[in-house]
PDB file of N, CA and C in Angstrom:
ATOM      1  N   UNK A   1      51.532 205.355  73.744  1.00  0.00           N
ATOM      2  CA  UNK A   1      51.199 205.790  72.405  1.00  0.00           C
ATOM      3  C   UNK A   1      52.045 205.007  71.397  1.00  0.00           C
ATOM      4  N   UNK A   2      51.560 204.817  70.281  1.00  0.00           N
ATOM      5  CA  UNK A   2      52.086 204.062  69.289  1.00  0.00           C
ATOM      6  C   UNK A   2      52.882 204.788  68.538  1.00  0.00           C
ATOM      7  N   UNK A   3      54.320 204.230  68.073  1.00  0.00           N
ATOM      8  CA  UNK A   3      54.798 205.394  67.361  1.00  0.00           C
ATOM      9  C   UNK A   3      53.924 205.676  65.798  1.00  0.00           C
ATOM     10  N   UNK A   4      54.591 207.024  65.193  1.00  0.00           N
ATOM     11  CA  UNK A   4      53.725 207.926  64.289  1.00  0.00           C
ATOM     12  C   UNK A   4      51.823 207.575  64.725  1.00  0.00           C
ATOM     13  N   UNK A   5      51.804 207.541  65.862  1.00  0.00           N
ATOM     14  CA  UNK A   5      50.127 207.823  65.766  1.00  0.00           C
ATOM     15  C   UNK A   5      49.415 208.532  67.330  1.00  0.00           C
ATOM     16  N   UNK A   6      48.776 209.511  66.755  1.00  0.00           N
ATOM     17  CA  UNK A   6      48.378 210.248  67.492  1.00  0.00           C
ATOM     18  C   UNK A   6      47.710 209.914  68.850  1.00  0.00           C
ATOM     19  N   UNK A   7      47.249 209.182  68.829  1.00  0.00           N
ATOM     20  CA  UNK A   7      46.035 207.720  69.573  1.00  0.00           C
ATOM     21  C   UNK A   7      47.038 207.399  70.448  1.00  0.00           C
ATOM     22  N   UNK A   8      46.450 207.130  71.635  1.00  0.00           N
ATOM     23  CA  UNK A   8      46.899 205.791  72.923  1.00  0.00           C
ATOM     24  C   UNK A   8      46.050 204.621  72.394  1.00  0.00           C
ATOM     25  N   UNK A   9      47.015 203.270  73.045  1.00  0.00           N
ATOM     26  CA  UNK A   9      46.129 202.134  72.454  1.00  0.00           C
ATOM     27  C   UNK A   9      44.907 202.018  73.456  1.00  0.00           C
ATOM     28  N   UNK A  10      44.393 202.792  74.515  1.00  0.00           N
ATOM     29  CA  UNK A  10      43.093 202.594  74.792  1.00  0.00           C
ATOM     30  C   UNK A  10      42.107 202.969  73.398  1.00  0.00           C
ATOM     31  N   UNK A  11      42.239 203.972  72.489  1.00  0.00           N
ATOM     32  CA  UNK A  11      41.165 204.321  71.575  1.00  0.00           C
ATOM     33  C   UNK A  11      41.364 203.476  70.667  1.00  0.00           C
ATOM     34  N   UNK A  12      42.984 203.144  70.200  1.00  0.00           N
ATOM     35  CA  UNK A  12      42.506 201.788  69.235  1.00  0.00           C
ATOM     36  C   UNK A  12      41.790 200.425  69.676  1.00  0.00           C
ATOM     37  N   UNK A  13      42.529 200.068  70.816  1.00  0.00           N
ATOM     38  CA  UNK A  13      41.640 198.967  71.377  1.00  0.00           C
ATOM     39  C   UNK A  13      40.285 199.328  71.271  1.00  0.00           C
ATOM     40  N   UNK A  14      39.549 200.432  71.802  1.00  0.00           N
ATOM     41  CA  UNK A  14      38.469 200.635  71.400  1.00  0.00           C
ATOM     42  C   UNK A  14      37.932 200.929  70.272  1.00  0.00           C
ATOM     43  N   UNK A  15      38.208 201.285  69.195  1.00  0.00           N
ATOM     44  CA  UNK A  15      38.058 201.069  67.546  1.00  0.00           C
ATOM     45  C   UNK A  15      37.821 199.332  67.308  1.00  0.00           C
ATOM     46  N   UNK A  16      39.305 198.926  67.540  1.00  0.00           N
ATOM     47  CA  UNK A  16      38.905 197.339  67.042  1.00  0.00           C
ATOM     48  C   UNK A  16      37.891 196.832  68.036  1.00  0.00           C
ATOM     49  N   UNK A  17      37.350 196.693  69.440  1.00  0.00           N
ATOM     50  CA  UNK A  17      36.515 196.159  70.222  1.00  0.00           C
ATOM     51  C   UNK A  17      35.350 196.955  69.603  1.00  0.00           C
ATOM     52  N   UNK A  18      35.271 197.715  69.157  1.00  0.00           N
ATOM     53  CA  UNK A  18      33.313 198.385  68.548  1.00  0.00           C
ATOM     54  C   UNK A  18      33.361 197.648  67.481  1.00  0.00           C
ATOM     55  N   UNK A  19      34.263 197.994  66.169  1.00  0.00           N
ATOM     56  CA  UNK A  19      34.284 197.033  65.326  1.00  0.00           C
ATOM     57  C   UNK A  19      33.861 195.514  65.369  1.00  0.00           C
ATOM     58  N   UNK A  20      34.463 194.413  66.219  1.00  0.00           N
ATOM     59  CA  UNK A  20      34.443 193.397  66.208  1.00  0.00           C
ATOM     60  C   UNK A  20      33.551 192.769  66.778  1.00  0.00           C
ATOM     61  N   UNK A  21      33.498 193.559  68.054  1.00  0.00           N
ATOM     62  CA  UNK A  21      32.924 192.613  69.366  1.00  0.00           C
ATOM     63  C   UNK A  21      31.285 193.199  69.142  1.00  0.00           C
ATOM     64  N   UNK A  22      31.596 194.654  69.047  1.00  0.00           N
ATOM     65  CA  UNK A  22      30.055 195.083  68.851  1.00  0.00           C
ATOM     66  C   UNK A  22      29.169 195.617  67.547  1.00  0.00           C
ATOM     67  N   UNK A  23      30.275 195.004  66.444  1.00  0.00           N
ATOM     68  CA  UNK A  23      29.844 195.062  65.088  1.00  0.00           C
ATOM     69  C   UNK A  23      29.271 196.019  64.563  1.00  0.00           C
ATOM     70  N   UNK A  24      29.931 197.377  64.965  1.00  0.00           N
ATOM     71  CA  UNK A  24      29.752 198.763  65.116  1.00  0.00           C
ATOM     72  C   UNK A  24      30.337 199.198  63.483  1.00  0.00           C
ATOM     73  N   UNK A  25      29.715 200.048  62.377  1.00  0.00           N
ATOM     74  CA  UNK A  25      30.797 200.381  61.201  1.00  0.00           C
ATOM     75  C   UNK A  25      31.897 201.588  61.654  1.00  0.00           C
ATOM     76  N   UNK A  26      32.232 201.719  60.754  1.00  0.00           N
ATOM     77  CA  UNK A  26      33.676 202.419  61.097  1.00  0.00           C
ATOM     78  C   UNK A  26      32.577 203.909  61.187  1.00  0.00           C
ATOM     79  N   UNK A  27      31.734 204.224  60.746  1.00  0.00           N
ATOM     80  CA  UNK A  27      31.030 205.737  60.835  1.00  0.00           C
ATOM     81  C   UNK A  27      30.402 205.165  62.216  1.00  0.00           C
ATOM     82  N   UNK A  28      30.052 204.486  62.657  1.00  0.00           N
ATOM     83  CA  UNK A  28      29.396 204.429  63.933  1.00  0.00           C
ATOM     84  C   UNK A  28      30.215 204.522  64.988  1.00  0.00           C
ATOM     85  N   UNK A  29      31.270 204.101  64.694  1.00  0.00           N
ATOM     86  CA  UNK A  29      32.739 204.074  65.693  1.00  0.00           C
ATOM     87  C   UNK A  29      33.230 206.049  65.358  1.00  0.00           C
ATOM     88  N   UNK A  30      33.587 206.346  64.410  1.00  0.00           N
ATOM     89  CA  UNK A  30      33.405 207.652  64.232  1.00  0.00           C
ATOM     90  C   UNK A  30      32.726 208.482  65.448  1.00  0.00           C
ATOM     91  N   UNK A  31      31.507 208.351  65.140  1.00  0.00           N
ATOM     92  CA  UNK A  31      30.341 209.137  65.700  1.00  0.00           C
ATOM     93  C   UNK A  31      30.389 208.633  67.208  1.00  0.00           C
ATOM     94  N   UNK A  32      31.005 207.822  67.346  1.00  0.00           N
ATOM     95  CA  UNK A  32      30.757 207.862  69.507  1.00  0.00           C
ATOM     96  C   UNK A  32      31.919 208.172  69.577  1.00  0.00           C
ATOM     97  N   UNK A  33      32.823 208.348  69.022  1.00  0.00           N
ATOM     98  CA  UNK A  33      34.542 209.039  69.639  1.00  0.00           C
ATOM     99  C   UNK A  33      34.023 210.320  69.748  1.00  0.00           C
ATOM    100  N   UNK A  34      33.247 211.141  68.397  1.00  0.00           N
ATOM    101  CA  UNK A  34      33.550 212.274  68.296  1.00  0.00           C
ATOM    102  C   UNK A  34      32.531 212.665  69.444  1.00  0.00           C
ATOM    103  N   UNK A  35      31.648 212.164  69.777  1.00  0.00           N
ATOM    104  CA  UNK A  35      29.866 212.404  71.014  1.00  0.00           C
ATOM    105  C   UNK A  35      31.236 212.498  72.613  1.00  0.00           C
ATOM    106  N   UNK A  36      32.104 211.600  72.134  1.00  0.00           N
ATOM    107  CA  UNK A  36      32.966 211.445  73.416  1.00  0.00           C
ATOM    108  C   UNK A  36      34.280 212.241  73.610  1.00  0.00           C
ATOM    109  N   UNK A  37      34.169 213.151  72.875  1.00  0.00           N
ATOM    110  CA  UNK A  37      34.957 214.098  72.558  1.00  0.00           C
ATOM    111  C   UNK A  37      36.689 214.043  71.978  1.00  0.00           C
ATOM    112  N   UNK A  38      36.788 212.592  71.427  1.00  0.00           N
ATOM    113  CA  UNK A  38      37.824 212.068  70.778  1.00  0.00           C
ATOM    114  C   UNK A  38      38.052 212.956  69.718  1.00  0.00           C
ATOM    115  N   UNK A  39      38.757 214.009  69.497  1.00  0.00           N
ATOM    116  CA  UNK A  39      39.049 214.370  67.982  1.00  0.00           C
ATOM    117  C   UNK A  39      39.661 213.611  66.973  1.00  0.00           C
ATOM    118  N   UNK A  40      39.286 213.087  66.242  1.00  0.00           N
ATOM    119  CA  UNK A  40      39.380 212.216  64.945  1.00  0.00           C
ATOM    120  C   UNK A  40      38.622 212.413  63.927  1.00  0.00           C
ATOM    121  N   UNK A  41      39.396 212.447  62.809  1.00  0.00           N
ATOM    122  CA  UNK A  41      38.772 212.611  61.283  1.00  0.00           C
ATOM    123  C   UNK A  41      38.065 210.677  61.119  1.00  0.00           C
ATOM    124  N   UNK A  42      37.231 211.194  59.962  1.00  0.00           N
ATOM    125  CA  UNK A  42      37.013 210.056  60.090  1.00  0.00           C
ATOM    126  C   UNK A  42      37.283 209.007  58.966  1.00  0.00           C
ATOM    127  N   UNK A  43      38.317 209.892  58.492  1.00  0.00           N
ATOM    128  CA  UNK A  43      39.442 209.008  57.617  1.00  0.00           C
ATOM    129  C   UNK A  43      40.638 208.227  58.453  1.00  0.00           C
ATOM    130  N   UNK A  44      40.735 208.590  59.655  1.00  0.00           N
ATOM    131  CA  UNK A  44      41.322 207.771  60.467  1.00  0.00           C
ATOM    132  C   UNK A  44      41.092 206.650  61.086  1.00  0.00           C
ATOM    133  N   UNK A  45      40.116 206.942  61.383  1.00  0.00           N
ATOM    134  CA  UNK A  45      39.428 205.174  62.014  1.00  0.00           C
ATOM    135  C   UNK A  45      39.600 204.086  61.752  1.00  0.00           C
ATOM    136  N   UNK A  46      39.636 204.007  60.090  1.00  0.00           N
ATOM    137  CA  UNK A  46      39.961 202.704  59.294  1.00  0.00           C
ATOM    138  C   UNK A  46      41.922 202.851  59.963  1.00  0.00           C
ATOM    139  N   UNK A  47      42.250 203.379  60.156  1.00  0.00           N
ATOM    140  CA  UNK A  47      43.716 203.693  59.983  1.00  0.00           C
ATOM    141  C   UNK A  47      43.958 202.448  61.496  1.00  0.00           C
ATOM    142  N   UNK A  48      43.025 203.481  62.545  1.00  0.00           N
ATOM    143  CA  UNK A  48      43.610 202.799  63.948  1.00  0.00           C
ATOM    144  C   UNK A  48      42.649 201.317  63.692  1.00  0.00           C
ATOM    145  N   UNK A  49      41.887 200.534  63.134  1.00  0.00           N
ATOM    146  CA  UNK A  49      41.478 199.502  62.956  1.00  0.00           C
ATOM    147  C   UNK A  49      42.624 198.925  62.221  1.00  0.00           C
ATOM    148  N   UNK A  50      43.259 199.432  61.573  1.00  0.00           N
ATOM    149  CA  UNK A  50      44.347 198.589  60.659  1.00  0.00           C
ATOM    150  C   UNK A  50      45.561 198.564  61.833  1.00  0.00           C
ATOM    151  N   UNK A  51      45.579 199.354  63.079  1.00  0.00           N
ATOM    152  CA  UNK A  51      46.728 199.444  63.941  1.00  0.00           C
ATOM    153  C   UNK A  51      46.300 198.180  64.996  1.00  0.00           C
ATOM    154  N   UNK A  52      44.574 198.361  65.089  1.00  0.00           N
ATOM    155  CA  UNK A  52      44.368 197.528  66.545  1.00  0.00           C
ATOM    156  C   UNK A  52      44.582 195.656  65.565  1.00  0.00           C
ATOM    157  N   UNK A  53      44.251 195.139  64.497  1.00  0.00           N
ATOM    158  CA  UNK A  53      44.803 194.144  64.102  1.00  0.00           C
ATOM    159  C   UNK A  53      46.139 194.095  63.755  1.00  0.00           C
ATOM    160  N   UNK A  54      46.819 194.645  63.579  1.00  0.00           N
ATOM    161  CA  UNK A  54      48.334 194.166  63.615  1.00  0.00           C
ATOM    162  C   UNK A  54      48.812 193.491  64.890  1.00  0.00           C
ATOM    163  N   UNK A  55      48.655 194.635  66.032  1.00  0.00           N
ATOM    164  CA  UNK A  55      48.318 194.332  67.319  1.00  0.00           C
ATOM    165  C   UNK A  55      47.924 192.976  67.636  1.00  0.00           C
ATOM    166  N   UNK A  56      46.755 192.445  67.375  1.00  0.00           N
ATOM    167  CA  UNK A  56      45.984 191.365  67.892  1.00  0.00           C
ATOM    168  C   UNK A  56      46.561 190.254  66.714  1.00  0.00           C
ATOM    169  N   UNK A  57      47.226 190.442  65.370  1.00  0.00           N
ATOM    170  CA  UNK A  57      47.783 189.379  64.888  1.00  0.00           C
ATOM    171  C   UNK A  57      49.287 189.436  65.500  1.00  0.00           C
ATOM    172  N   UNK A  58      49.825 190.316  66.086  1.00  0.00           N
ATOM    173  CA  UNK A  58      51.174 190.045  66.569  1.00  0.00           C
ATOM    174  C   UNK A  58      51.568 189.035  68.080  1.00  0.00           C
ATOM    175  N   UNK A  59      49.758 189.617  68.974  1.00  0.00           N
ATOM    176  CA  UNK A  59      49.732 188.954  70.239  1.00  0.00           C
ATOM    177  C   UNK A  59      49.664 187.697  69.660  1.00  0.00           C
ATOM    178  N   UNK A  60      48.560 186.666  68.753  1.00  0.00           N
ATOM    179  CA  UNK A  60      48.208 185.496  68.217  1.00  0.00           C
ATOM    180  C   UNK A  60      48.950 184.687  68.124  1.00  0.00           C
ATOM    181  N   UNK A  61      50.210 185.270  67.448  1.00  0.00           N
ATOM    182  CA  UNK A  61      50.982 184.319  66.518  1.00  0.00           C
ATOM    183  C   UNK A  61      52.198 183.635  67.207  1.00  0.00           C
ATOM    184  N   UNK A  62      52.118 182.457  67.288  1.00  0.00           N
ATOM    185  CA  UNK A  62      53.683 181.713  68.369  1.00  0.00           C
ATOM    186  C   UNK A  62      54.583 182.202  68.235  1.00  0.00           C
ATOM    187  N   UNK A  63      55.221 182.495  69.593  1.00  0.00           N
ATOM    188  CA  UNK A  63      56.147 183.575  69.553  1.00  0.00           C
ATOM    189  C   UNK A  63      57.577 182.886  68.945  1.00  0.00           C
ATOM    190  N   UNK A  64      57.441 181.224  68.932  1.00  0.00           N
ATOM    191  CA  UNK A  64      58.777 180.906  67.956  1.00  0.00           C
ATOM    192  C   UNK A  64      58.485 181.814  67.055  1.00  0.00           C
ATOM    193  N   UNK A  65      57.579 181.600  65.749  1.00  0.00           N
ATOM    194  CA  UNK A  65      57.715 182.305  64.781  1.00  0.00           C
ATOM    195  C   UNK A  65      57.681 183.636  64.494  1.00  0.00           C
ATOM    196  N   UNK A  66      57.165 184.195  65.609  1.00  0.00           N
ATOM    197  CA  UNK A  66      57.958 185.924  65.496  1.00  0.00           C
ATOM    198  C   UNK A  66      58.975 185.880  65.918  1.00  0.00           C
ATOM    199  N   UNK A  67      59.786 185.506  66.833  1.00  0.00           N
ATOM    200  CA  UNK A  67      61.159 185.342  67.264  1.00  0.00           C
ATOM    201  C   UNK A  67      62.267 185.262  65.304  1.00  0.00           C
ATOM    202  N   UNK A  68      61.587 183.956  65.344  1.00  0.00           N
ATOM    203  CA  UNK A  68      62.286 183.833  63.749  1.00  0.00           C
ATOM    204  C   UNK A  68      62.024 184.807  62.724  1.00  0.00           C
ATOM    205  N   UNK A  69      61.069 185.705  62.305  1.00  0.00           N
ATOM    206  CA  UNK A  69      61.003 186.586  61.945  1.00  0.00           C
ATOM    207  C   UNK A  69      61.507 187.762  62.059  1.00  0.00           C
ATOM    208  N   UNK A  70      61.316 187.750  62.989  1.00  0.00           N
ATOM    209  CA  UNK A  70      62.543 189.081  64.075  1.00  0.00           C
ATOM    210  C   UNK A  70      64.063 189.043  63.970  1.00  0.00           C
ATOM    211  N   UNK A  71      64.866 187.393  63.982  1.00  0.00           N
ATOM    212  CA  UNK A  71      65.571 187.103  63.864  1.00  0.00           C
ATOM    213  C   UNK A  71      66.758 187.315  62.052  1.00  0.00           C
ATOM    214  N   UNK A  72      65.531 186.933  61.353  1.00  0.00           N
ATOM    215  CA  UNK A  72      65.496 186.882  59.577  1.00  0.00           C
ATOM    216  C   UNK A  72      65.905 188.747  59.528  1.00  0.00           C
ATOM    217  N   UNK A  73      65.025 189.623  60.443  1.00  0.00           N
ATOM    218  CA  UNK A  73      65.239 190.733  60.027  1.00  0.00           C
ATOM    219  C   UNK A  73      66.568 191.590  60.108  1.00  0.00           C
ATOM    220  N   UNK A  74      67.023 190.979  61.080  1.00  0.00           N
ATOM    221  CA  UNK A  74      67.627 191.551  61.991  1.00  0.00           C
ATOM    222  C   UNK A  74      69.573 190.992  61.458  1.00  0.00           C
ATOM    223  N   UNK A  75      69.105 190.206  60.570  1.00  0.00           N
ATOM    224  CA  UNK A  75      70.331 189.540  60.163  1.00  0.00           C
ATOM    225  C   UNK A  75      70.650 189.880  58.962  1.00  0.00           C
TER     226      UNK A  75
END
């Protein structure tokens, strides 16, 4: 689980993979969590879509430059 969020990253991964891969809107992504018995508002969805790209821009990015970023913070 991610900290402050209610979600395991299987449901965000699955938020951003409907979103992206299956070009699903955020009410369509809504509506098969809730058919699948996911309790979620559906003011959240946009929330864990904003969690599953951080995610997928953090895997992306050369890890020199998160290292150095990490580094900048930390100092």
């Amino acid at each position: 689980m991610v900290n402050h969020c209610e979600y395991g990253l299987d449901v965000i991964a699955r938020v951003g993979e409907s979103h992206h891969l299956k070009h699903m809107s955020l009410k369509e992504i809504h509506e098969e969590l809730i058919e699948e018995g996911v309790a979620i508002s559906r003011r959240h969805v946009p929330n864990l879509l904003r969690l599953y790209l951080a995610m997928v821009g953090a895997r992306t990015l050369d890890s020199g430059a998160v290292q150095k970023r990490l580094e900048a913070k930390a100092a």
